[in-house]
PDB file of N, CA and C in Angstrom:
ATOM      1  N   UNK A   1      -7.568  37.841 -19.433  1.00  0.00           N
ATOM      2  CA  UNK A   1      -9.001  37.800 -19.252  1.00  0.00           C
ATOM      3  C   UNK A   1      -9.319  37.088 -17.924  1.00  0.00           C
ATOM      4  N   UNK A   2      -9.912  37.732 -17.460  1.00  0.00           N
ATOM      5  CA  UNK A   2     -10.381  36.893 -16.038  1.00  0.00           C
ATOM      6  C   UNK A   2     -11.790  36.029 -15.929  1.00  0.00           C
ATOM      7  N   UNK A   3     -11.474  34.895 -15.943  1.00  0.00           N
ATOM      8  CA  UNK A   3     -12.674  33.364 -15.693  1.00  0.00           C
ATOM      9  C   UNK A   3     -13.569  34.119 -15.380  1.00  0.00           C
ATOM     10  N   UNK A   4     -14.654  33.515 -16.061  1.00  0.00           N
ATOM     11  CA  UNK A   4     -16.016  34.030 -15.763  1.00  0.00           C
ATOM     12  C   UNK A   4     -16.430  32.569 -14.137  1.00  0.00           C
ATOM     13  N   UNK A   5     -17.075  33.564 -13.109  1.00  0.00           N
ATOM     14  CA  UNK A   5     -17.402  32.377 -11.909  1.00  0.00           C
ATOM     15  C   UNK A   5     -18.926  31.958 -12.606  1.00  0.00           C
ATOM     16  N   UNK A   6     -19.661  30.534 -12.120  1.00  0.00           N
ATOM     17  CA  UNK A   6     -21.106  30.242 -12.529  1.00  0.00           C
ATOM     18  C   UNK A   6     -21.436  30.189 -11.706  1.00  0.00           C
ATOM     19  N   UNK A   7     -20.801  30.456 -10.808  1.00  0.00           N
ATOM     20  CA  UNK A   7     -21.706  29.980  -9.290  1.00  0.00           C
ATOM     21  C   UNK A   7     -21.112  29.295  -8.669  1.00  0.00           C
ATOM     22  N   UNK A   8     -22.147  29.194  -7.561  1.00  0.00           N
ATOM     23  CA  UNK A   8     -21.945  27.473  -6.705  1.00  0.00           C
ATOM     24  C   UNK A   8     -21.992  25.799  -7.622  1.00  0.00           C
ATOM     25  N   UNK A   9     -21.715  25.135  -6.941  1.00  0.00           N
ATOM     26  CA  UNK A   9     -21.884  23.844  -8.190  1.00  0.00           C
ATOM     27  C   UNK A   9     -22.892  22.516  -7.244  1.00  0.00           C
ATOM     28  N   UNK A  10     -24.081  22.527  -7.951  1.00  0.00           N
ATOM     29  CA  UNK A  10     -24.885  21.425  -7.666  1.00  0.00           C
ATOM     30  C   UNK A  10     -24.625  20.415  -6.923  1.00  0.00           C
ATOM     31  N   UNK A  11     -25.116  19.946  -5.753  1.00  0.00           N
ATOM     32  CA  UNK A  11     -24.702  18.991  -4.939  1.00  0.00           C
ATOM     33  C   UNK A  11     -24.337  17.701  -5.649  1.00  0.00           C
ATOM     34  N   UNK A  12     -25.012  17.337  -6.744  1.00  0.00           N
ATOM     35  CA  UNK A  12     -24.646  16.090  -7.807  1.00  0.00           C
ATOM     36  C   UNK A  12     -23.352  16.432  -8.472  1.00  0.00           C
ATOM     37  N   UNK A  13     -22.917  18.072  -8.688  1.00  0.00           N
ATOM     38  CA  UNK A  13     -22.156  17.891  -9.408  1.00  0.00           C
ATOM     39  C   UNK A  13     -20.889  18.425  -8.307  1.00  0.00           C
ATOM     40  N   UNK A  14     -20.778  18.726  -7.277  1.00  0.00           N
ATOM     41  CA  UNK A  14     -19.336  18.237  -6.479  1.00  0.00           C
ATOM     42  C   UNK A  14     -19.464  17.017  -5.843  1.00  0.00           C
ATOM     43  N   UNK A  15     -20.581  15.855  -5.839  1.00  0.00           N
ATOM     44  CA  UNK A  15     -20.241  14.435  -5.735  1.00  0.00           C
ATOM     45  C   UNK A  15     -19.531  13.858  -6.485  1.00  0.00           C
ATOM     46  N   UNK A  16     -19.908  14.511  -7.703  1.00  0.00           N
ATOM     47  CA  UNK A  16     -19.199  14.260  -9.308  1.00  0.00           C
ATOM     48  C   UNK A  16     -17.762  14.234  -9.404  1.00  0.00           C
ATOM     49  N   UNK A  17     -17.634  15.711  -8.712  1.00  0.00           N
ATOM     50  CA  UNK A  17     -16.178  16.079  -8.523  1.00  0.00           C
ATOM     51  C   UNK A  17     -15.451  15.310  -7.669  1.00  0.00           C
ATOM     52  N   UNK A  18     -15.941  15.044  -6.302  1.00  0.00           N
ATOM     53  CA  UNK A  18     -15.084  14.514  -5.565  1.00  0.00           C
ATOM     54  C   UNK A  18     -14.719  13.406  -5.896  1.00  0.00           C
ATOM     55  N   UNK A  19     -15.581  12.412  -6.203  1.00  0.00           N
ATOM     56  CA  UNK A  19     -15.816  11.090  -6.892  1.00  0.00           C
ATOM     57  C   UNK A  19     -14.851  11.125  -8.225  1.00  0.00           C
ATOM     58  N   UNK A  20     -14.332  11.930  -9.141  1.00  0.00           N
ATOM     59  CA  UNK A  20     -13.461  11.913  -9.979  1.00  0.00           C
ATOM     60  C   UNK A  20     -11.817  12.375  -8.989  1.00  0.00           C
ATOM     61  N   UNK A  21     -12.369  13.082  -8.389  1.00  0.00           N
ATOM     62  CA  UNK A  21     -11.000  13.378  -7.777  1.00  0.00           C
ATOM     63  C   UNK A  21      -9.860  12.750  -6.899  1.00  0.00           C
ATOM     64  N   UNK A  22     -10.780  11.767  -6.264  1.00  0.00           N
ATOM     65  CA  UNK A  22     -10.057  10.890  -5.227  1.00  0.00           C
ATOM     66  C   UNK A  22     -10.520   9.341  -5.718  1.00  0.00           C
ATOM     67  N   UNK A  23     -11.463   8.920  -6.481  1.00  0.00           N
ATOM     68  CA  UNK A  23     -12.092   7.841  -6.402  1.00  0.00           C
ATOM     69  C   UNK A  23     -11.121   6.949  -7.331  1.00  0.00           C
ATOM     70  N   UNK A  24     -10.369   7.427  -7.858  1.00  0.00           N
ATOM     71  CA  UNK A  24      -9.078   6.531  -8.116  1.00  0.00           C
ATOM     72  C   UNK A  24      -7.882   6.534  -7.127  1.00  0.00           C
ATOM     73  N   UNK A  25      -7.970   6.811  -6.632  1.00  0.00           N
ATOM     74  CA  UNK A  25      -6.911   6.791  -5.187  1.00  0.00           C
ATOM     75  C   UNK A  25      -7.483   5.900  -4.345  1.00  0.00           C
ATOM     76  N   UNK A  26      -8.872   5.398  -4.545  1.00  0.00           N
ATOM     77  CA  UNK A  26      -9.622   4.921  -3.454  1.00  0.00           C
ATOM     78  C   UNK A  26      -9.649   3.580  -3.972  1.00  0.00           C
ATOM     79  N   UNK A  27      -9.889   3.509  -5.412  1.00  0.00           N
ATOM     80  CA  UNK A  27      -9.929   2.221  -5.919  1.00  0.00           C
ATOM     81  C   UNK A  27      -8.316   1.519  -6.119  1.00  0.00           C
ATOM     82  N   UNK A  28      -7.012   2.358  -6.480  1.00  0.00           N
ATOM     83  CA  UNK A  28      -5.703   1.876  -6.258  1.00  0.00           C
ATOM     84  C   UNK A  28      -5.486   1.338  -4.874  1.00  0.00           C
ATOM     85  N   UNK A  29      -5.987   1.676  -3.821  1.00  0.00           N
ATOM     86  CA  UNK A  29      -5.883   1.544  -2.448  1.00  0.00           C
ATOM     87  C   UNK A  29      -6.480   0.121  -2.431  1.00  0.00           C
ATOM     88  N   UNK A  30      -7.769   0.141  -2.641  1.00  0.00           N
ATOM     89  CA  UNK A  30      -8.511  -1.213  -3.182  1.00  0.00           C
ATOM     90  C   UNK A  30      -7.794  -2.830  -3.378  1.00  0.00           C
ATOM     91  N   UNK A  31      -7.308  -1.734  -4.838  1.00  0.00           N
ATOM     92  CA  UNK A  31      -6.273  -3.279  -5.416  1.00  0.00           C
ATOM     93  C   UNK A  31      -5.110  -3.804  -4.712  1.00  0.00           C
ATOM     94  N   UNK A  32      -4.727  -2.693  -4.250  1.00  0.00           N
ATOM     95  CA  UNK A  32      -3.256  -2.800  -3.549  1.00  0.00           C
ATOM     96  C   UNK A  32      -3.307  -4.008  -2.098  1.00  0.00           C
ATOM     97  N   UNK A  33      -4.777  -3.529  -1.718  1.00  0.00           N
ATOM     98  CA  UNK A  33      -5.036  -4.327  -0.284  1.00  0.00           C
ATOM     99  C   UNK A  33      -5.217  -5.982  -0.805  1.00  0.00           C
ATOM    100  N   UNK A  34      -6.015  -5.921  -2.304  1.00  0.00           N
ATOM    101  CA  UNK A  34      -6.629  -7.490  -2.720  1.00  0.00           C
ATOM    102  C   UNK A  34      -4.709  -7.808  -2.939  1.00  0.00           C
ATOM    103  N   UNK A  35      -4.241  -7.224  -3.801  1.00  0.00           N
ATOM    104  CA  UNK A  35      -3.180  -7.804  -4.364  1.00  0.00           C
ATOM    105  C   UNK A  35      -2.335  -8.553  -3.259  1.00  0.00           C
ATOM    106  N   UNK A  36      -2.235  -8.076  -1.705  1.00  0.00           N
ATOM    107  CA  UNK A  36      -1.151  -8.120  -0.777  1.00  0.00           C
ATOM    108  C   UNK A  36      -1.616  -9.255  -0.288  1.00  0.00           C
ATOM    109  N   UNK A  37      -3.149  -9.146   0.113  1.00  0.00           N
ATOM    110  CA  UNK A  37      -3.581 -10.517   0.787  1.00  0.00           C
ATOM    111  C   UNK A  37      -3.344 -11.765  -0.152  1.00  0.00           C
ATOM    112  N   UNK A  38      -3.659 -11.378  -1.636  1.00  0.00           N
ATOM    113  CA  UNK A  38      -3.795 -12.811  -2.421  1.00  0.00           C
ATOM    114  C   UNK A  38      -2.068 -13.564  -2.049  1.00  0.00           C
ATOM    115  N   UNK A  39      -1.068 -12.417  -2.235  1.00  0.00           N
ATOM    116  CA  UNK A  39       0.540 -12.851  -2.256  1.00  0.00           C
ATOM    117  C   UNK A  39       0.654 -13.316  -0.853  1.00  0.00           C
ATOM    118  N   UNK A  40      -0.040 -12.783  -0.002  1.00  0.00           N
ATOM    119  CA  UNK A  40       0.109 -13.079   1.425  1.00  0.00           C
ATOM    120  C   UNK A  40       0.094 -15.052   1.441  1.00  0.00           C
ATOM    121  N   UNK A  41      -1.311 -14.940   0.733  1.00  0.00           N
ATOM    122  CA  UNK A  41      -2.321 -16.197   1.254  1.00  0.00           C
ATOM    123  C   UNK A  41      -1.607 -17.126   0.469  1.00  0.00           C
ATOM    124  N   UNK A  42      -0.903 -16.631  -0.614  1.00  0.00           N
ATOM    125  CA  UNK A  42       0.098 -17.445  -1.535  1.00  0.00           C
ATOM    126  C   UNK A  42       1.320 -18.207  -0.861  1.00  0.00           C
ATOM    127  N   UNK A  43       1.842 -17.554  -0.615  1.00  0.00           N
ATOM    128  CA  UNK A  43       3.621 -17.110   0.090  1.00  0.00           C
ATOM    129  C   UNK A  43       3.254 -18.047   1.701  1.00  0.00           C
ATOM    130  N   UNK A  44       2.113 -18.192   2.401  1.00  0.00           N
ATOM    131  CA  UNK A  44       1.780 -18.908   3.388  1.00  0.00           C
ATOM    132  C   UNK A  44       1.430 -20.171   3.059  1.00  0.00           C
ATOM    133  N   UNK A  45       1.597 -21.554   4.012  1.00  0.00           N
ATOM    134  CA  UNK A  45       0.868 -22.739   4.111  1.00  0.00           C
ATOM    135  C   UNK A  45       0.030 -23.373   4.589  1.00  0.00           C
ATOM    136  N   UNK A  46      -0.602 -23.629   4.305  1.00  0.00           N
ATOM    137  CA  UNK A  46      -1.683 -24.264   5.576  1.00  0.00           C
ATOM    138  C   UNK A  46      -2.498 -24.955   4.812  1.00  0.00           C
ATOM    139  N   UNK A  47      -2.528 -26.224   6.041  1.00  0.00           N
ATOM    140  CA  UNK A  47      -3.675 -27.346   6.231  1.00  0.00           C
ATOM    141  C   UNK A  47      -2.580 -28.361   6.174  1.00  0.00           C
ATOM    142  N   UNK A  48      -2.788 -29.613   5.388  1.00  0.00           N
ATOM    143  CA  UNK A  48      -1.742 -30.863   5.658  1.00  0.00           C
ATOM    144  C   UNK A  48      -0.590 -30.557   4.971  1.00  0.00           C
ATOM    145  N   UNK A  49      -0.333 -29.754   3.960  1.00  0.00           N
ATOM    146  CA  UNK A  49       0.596 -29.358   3.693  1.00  0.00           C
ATOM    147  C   UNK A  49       1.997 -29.021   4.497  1.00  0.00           C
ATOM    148  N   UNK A  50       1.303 -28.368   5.342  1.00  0.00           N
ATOM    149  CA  UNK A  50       2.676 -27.993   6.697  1.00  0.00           C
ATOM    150  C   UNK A  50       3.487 -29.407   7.281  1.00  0.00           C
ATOM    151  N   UNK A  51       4.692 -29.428   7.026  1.00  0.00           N
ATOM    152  CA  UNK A  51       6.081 -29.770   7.415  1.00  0.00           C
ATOM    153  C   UNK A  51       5.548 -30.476   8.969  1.00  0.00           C
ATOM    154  N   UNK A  52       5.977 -31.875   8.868  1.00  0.00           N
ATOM    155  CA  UNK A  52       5.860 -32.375  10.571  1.00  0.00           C
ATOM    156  C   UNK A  52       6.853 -31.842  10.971  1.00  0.00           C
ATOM    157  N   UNK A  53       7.057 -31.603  12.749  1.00  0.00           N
ATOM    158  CA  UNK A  53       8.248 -31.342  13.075  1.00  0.00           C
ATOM    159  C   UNK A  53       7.689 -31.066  14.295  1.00  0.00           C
TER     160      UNK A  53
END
């Protein structure tokens, strides 16, 4: 049986789409950037803490 087409699709509803389609790729990207800086800012020292020398 061959898909019936409805048409074109409502400007709300391929925002819809795109927004489901990538907008978790966008928000993993997100976390990935918070996660690196927090380990960054971790894993670094600073203020009186730092070693005389």
């Amino acid at each position: 049986m061959i898909p019936l087409h409805l048409g074109a699709l409502h400007p709300v509803e391929q925002a819809a789409t795109v927004a489901l389609a990538f907008g978790p790729f966008v928000v993993l990207g997100i976390v990935i950037a918070l996660r690196r800086r927090a380990e960054r800012d971790e894993q670094e020292p600073v203020g009186p803490d730092l070693p005389e020398g």
